[in-house]
N, C-alpha and C. Protein backbone atom coordinates (compact mmCIF):
# COMPACT_ATOMS: atom_id res chain seq x y z
N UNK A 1 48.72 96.57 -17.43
CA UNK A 1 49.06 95.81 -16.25
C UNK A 1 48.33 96.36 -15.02
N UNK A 2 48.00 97.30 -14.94
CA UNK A 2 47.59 98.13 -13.81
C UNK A 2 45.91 97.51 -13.74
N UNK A 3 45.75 98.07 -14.79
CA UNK A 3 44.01 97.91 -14.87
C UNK A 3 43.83 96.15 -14.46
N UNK A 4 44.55 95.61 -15.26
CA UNK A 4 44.82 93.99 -14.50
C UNK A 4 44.90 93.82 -13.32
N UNK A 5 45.80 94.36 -12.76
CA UNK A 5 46.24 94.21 -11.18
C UNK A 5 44.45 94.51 -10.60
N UNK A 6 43.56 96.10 -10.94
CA UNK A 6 43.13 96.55 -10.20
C UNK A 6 41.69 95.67 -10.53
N UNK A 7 41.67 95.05 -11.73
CA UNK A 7 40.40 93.83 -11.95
C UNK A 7 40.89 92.36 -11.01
N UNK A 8 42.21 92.43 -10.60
CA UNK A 8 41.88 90.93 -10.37
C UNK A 8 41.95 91.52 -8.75
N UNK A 9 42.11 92.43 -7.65
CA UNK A 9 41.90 93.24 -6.28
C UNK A 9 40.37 93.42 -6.49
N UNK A 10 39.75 93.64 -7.34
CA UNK A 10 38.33 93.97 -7.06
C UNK A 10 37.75 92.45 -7.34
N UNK A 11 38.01 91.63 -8.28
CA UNK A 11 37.66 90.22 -8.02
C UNK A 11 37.66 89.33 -6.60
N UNK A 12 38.98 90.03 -6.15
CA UNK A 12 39.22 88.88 -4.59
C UNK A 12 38.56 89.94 -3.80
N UNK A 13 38.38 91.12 -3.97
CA UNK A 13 37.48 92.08 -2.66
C UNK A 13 36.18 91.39 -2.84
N UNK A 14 35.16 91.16 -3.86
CA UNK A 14 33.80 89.89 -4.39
C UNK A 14 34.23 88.95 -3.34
N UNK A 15 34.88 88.49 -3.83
CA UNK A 15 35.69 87.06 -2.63
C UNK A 15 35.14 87.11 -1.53
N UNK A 16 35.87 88.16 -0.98
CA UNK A 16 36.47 88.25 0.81
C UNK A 16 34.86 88.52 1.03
N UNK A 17 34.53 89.57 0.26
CA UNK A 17 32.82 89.99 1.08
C UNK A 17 32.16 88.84 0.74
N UNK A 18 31.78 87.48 -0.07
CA UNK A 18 31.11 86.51 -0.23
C UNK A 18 31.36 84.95 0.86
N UNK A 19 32.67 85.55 1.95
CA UNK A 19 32.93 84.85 2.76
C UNK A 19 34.31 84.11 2.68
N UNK A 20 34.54 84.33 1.84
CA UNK A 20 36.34 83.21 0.90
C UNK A 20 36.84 83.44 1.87
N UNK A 21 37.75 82.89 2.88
CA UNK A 21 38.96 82.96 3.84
C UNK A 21 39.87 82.79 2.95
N UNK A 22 40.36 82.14 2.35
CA UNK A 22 41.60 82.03 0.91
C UNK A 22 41.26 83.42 0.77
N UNK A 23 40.66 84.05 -0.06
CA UNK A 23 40.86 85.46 -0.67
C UNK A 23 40.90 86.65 0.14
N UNK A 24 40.89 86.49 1.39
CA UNK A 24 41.31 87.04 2.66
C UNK A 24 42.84 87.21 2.61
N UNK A 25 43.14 86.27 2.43
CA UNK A 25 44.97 85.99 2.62
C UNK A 25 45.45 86.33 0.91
N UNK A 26 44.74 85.85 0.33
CA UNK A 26 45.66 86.13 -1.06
C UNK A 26 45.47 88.12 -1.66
N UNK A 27 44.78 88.63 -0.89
CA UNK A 27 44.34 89.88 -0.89
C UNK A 27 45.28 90.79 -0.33
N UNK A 28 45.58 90.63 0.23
CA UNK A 28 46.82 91.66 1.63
C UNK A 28 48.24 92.07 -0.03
N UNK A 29 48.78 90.84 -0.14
CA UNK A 29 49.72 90.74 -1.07
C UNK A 29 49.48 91.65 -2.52
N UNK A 30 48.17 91.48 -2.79
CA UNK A 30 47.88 92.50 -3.96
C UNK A 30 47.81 93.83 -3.98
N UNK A 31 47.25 94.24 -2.69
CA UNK A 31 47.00 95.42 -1.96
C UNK A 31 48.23 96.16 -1.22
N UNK A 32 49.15 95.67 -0.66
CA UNK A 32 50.15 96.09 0.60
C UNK A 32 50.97 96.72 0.42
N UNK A 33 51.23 97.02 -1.47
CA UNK A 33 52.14 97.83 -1.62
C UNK A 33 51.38 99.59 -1.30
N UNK A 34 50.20 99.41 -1.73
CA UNK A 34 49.37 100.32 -1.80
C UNK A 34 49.24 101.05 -0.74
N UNK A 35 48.84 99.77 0.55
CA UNK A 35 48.11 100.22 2.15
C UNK A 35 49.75 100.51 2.60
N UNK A 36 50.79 100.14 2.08
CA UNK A 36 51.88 100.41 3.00
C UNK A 36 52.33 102.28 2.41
N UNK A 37 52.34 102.64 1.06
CA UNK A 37 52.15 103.97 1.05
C UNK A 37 51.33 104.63 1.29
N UNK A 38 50.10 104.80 2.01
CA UNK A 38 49.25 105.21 2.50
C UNK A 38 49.29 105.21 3.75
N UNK A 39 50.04 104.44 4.26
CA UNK A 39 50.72 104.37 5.75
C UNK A 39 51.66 105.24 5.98
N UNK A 40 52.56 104.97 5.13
CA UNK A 40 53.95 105.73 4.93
C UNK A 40 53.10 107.39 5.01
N UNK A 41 52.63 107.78 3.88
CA UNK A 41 51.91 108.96 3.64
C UNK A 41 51.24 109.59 5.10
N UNK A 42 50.26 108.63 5.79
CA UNK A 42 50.32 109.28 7.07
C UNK A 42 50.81 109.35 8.07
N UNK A 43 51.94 108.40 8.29
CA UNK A 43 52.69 108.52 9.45
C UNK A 43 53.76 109.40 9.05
N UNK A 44 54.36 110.45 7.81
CA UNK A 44 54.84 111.08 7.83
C UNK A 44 54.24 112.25 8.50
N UNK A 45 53.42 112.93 8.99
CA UNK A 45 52.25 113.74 9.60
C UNK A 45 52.15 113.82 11.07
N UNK A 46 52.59 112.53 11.44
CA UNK A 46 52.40 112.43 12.84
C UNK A 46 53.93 112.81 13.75
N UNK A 47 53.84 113.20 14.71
CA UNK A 47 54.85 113.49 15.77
C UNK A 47 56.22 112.98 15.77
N UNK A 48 57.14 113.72 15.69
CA UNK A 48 58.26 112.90 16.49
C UNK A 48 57.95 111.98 17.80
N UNK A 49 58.92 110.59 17.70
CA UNK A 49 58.37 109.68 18.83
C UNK A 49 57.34 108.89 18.63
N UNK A 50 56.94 109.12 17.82
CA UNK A 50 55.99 107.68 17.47
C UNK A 50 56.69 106.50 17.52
N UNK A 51 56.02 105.60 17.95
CA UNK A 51 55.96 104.37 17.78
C UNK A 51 55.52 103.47 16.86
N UNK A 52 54.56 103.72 16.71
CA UNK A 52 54.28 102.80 15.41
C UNK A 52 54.67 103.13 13.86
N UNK A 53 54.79 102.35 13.63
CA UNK A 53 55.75 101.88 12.13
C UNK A 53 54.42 102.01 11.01
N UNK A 54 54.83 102.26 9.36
CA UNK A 54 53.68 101.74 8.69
C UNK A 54 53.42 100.12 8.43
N UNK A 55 54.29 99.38 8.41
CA UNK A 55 54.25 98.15 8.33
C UNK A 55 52.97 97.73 9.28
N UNK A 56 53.22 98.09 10.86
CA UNK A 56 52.53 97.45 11.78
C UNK A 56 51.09 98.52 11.78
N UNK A 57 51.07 99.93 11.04
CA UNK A 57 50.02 100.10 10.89
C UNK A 57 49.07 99.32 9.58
N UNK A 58 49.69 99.16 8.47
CA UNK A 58 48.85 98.38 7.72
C UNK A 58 48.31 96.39 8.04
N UNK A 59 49.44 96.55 9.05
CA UNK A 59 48.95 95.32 9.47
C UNK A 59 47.75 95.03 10.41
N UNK A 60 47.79 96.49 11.36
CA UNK A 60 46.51 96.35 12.28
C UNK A 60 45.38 96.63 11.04
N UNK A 61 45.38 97.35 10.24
CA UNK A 61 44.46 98.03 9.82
C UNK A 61 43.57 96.69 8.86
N UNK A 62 44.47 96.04 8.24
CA UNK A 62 44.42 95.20 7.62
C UNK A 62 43.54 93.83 8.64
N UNK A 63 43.96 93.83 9.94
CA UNK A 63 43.55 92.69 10.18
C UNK A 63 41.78 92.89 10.76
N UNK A 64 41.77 94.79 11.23
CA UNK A 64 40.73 94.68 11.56
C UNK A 64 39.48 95.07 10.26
N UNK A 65 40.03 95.02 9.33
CA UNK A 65 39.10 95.10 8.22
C UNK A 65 38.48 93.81 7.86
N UNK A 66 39.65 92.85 7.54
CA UNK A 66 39.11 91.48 7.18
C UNK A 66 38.81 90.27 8.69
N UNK A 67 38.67 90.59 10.03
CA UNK A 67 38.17 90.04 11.05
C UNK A 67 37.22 90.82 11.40
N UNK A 68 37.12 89.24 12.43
CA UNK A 68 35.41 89.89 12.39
C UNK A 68 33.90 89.57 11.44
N UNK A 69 33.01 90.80 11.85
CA UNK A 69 32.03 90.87 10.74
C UNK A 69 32.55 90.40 9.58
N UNK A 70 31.92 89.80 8.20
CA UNK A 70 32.25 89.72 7.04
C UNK A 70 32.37 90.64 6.15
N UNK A 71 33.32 91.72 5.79
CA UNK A 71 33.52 92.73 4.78
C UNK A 71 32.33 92.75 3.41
N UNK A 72 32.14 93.73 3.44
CA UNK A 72 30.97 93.53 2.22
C UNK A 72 31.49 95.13 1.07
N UNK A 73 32.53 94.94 1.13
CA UNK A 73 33.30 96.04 -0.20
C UNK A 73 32.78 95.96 -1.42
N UNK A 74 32.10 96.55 -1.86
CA UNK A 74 31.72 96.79 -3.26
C UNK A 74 32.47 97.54 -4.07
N UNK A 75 33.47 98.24 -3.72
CA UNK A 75 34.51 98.29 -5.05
C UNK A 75 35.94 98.63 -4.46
N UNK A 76 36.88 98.47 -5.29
CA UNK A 76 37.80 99.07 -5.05
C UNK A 76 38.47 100.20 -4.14
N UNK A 77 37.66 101.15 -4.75
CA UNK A 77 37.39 102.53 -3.82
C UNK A 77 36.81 102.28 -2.36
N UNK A 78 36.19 101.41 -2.51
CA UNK A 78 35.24 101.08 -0.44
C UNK A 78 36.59 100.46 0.17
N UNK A 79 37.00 99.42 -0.28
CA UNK A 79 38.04 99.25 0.25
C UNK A 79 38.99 99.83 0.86
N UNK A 80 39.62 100.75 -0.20
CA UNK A 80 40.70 101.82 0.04
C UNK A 80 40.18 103.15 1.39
N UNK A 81 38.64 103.03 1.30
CA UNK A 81 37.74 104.05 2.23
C UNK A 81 38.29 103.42 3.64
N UNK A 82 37.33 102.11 3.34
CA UNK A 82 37.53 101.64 4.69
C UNK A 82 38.90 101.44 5.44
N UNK A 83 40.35 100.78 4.39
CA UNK A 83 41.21 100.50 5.26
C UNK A 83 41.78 102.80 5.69
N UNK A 84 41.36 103.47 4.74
CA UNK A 84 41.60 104.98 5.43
C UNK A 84 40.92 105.47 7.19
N UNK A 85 39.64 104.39 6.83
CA UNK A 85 39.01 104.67 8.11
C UNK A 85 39.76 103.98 9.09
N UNK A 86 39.93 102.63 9.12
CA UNK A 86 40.76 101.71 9.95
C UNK A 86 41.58 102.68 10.78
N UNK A 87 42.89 103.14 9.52
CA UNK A 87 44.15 103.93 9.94
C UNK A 87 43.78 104.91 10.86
N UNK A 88 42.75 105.74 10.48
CA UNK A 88 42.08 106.91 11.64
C UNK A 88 42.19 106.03 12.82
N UNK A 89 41.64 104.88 13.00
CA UNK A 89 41.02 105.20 14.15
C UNK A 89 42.40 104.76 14.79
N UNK A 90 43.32 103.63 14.46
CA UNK A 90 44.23 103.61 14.76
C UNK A 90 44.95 104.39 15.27
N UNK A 91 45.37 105.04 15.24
CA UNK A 91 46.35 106.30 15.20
C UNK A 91 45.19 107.01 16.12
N UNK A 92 44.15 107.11 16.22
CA UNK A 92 43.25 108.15 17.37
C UNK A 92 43.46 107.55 18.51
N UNK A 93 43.48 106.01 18.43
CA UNK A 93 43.84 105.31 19.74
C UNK A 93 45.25 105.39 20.26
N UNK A 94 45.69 105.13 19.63
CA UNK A 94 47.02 105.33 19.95
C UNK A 94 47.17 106.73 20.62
N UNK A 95 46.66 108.10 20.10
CA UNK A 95 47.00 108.92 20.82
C UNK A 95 46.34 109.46 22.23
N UNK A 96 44.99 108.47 22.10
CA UNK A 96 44.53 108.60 23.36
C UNK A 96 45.30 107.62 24.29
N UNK A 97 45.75 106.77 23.60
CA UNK A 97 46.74 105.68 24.91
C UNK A 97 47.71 106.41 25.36
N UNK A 98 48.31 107.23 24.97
CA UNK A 98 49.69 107.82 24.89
C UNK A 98 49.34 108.99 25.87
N UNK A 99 48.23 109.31 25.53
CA UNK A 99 47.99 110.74 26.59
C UNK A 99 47.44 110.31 28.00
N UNK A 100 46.86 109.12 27.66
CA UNK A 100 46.40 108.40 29.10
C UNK A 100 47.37 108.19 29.96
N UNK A 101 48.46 107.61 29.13
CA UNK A 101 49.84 107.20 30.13
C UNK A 101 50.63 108.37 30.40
N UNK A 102 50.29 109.65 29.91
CA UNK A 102 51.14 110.43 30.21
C UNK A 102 50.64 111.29 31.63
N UNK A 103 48.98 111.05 31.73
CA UNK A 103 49.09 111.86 32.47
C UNK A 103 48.62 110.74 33.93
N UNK A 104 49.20 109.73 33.84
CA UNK A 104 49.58 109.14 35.00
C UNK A 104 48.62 107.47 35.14
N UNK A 105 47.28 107.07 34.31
CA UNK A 105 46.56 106.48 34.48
C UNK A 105 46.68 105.74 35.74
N UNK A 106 46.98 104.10 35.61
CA UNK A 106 46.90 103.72 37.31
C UNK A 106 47.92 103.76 38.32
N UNK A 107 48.94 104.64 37.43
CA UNK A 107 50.49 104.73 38.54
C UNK A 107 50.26 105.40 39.33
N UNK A 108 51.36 106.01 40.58
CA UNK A 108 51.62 106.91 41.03
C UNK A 108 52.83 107.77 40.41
N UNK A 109 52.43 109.32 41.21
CA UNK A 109 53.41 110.17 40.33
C UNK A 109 54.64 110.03 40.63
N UNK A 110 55.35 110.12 40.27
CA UNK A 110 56.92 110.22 40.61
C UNK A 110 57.81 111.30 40.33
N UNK A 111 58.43 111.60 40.96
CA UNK A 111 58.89 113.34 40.49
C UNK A 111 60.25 112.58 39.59
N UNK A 112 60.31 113.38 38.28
CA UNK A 112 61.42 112.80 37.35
C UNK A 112 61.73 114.19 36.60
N UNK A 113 63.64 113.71 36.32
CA UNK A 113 64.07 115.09 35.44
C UNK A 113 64.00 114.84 34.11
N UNK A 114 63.13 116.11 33.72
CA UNK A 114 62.10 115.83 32.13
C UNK A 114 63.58 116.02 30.94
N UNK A 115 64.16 116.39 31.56
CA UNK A 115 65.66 116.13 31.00
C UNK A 115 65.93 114.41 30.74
N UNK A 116 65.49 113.38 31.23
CA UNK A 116 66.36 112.36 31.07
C UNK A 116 65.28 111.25 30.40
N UNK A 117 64.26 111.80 30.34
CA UNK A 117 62.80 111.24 29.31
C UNK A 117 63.22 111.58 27.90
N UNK A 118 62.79 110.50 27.22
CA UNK A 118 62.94 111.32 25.93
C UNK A 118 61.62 110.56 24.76
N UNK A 119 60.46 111.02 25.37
CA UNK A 119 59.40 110.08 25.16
C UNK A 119 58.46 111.26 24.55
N UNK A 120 58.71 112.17 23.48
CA UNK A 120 57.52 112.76 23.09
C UNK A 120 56.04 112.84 23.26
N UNK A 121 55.45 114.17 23.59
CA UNK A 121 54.22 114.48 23.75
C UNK A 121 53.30 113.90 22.80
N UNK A 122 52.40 113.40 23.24
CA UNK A 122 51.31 112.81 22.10
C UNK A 122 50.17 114.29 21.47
N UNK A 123 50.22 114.19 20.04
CA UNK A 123 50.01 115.10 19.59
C UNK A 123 48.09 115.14 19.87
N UNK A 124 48.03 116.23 20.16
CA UNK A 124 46.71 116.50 20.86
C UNK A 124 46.11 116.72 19.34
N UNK A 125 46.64 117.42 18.64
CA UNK A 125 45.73 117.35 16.95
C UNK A 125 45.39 116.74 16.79
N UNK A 126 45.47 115.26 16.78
CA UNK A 126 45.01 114.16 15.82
C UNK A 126 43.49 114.23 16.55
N UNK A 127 43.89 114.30 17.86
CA UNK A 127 42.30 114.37 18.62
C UNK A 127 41.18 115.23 18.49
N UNK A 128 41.67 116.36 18.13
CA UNK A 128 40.80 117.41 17.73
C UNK A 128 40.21 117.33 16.20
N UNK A 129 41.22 116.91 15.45
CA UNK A 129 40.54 116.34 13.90
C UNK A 129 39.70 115.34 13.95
N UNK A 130 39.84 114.18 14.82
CA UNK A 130 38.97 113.13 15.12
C UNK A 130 37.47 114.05 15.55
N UNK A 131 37.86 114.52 16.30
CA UNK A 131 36.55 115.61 16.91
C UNK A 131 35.85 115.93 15.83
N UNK A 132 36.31 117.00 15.59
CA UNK A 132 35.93 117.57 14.17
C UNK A 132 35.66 116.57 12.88
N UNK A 133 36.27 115.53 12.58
CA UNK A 133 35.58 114.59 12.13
C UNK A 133 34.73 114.08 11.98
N UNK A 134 34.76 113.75 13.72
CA UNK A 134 32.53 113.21 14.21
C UNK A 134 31.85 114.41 13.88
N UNK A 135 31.99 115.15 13.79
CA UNK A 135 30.83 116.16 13.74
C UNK A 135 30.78 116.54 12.39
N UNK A 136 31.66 116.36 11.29
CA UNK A 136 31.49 116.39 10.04
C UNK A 136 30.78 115.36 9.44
N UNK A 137 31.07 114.08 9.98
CA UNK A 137 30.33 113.04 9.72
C UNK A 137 28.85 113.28 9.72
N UNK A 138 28.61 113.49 10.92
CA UNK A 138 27.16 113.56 11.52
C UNK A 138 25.97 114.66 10.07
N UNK A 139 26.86 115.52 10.07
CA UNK A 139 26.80 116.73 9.25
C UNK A 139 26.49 116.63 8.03
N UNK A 140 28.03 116.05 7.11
CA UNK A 140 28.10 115.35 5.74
C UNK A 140 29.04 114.47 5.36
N UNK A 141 28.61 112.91 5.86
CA UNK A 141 29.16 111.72 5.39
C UNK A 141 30.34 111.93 4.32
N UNK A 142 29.71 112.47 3.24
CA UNK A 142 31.10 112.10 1.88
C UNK A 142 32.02 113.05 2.24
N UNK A 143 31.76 114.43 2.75
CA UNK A 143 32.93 114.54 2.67
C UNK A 143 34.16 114.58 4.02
N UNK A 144 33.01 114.19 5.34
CA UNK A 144 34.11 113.77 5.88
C UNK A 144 35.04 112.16 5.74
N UNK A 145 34.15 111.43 4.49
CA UNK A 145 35.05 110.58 3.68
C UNK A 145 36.35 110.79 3.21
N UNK A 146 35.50 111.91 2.40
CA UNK A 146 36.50 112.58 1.77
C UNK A 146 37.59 113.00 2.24
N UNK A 147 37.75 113.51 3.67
CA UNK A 147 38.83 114.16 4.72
C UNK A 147 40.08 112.86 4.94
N UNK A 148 38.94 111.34 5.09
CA UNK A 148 39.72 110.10 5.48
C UNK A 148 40.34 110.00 4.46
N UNK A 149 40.12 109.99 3.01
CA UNK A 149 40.50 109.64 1.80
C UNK A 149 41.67 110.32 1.58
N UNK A 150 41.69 111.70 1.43
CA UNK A 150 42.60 112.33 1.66
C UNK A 150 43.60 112.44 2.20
N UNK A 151 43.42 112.75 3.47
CA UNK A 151 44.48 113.21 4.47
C UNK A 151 44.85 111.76 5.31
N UNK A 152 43.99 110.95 5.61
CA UNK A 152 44.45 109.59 6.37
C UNK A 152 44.83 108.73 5.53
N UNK A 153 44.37 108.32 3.60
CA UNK A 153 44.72 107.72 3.36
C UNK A 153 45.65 107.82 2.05
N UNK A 154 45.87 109.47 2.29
CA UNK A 154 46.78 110.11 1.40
C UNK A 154 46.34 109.81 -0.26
N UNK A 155 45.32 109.20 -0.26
CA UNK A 155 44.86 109.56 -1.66
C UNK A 155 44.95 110.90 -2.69
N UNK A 156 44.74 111.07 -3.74
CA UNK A 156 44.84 112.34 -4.59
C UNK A 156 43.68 113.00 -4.85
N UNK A 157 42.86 113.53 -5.20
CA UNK A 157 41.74 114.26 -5.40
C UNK A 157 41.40 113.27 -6.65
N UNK A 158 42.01 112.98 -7.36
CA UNK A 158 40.86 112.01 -8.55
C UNK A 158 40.60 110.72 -8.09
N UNK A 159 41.64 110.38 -7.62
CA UNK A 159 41.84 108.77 -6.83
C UNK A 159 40.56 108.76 -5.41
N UNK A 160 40.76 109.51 -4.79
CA UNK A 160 39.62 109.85 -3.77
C UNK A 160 37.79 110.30 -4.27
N UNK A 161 37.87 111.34 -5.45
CA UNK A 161 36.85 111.28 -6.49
C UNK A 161 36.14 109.82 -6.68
N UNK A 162 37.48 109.18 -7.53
CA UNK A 162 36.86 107.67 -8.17
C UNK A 162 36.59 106.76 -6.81
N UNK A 163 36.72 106.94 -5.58
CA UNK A 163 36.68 105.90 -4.46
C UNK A 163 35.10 106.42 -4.11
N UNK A 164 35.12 107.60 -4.11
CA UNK A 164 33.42 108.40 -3.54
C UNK A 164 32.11 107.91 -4.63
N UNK A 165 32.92 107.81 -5.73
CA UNK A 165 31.63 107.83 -6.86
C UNK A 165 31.22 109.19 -7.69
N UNK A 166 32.20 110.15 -7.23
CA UNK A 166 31.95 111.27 -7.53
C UNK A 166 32.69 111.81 -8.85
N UNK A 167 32.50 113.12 -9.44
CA UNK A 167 33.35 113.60 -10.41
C UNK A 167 34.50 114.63 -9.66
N UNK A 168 35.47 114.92 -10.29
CA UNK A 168 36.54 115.12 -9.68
C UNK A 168 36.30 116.30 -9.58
N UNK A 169 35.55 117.50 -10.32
CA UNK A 169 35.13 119.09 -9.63
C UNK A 169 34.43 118.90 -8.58
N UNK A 170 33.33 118.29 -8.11
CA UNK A 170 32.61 117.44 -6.77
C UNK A 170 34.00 117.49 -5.89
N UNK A 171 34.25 116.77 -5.87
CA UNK A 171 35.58 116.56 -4.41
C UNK A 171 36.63 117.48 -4.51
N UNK A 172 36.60 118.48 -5.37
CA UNK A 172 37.89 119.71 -5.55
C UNK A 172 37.20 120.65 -4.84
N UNK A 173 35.61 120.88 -5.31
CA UNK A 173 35.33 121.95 -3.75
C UNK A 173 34.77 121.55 -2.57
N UNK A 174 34.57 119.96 -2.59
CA UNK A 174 34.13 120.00 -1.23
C UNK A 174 35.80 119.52 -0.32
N UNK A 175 36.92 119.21 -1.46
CA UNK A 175 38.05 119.67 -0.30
C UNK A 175 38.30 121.30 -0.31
N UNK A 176 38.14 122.00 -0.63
CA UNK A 176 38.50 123.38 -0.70
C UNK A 176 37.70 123.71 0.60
N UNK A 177 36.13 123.16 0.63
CA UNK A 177 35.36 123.74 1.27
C UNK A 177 35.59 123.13 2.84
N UNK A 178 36.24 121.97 2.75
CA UNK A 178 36.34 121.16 4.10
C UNK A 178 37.48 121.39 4.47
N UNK A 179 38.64 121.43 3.53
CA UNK A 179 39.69 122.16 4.12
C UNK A 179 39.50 123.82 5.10
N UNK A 180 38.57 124.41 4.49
CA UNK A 180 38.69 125.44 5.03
C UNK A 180 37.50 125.14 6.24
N UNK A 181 36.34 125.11 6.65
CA UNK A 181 35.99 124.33 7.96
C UNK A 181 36.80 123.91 8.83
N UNK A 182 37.96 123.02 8.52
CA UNK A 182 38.54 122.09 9.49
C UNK A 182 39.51 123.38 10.08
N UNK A 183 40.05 124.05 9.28
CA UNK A 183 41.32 125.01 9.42
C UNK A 183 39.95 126.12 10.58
N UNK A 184 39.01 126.39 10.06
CA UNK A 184 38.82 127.27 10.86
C UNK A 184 38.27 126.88 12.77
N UNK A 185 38.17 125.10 12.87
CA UNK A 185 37.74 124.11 13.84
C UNK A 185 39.19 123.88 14.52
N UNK A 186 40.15 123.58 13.82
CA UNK A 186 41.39 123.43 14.33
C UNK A 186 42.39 125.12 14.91
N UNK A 187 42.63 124.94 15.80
CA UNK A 187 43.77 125.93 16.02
C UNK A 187 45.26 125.58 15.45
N UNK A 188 45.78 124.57 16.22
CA UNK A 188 46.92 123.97 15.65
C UNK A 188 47.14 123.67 13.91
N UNK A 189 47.93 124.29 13.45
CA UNK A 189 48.58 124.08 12.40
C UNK A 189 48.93 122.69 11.61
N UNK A 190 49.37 121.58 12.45
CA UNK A 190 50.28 121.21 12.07
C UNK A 190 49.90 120.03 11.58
N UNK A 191 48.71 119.85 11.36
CA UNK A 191 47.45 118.90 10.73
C UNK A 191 47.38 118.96 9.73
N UNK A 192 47.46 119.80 8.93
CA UNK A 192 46.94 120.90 7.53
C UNK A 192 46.90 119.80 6.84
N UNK A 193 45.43 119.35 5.89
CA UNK A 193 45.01 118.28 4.98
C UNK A 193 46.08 118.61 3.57
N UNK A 194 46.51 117.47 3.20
CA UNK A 194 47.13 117.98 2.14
C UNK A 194 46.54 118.85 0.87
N UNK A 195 47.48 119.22 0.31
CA UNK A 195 47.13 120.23 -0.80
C UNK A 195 46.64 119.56 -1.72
């Protein structure tokens, strides 16, 4: 049943990249159980006080994958890449919105007792991994894939393997090896790519 499910998702991903608007929409439904634990998976990570939900993250993520440009996914695995990338950036925006408004954008200040706020700090990590991200990118593409695959889209090391094209000792040390980079780029803790 599985292998079924995952032949007839890579049939309608053919679809969506050949232009189908139908297989646009009949696609979300095959997929959503998937993009919604992968949501779930990273918004467990993020801050007390969040706002956004996984629902409404797989829904942005979702809409900005299939709008727009025409998707051109060649497998399964690109898919799962790209909606990991989506979620990044999501969630990077968000925490730059959050820090924008915090530190006053077009208001004026107002003196308030931080006692009666109860609006959590936007976590400055996500920004610094984003950082560190671009510059892994720039560096080495797969495996700051690999970082999205992982840690943004909570994939497993074989599941993330089979999305790269790679064999699964391939992506066991280049997470060993990127885990330890990022840990030594990051100060804050509380990021830590999964195990």
């Amino acid at each position: 049943m599985a292998d079924e499910q995952a032949g007839l998702v890579t049939q309608m991903l053919k679809q969506v990249s050949a232009g189908d608007p139908r297989a646009a929409s009949e696609l979300l439904p095959l997929v959503y159980a998937e993009l919604r634990k992968l949501a779930q998976s990273r918004m467990a990570k993020t801050p007390p006080g969040n706002t956004l939900q996984p629902t409404a993250l797989v829904h942005e993520a979702y809409m900005r994958m299939v709008g727009g440009d025409a998707p051109s996914w060649n497998s399964r695995g690109h898919f799962f890449a790209a909606a990991a990338q989506a979620m990044r950036q999501i969630l990077v925006e968000q925490v730059r919105r959050k820090a924008s408004l915090k530190r006053g954008g077009e208001f004026d200040r107002v003196a308030v007792d931080p006692g009666e706020l109860a609006i959590a700090e936007p976590s400055e990590d996500i920004l610094a991994l984003d950082e560190a991200l671009k510059e892994l990118e720039k560096r080495d593409p797969r495996k700051a894939q690999l970082v999205n695959l992982r840690f943004f889209a909570g994939l497993t090391t074989e599941e993330a393997a089979a999305a790269l094209g790679v064999s699964v000792p391939t992506a066991e040390r280049d997470w060993r090896f990127v885990k330890a980079l990022l840990h030594s780029q990051l100060s804050n803790t509380d990021l830590k790519p999964r195990e």
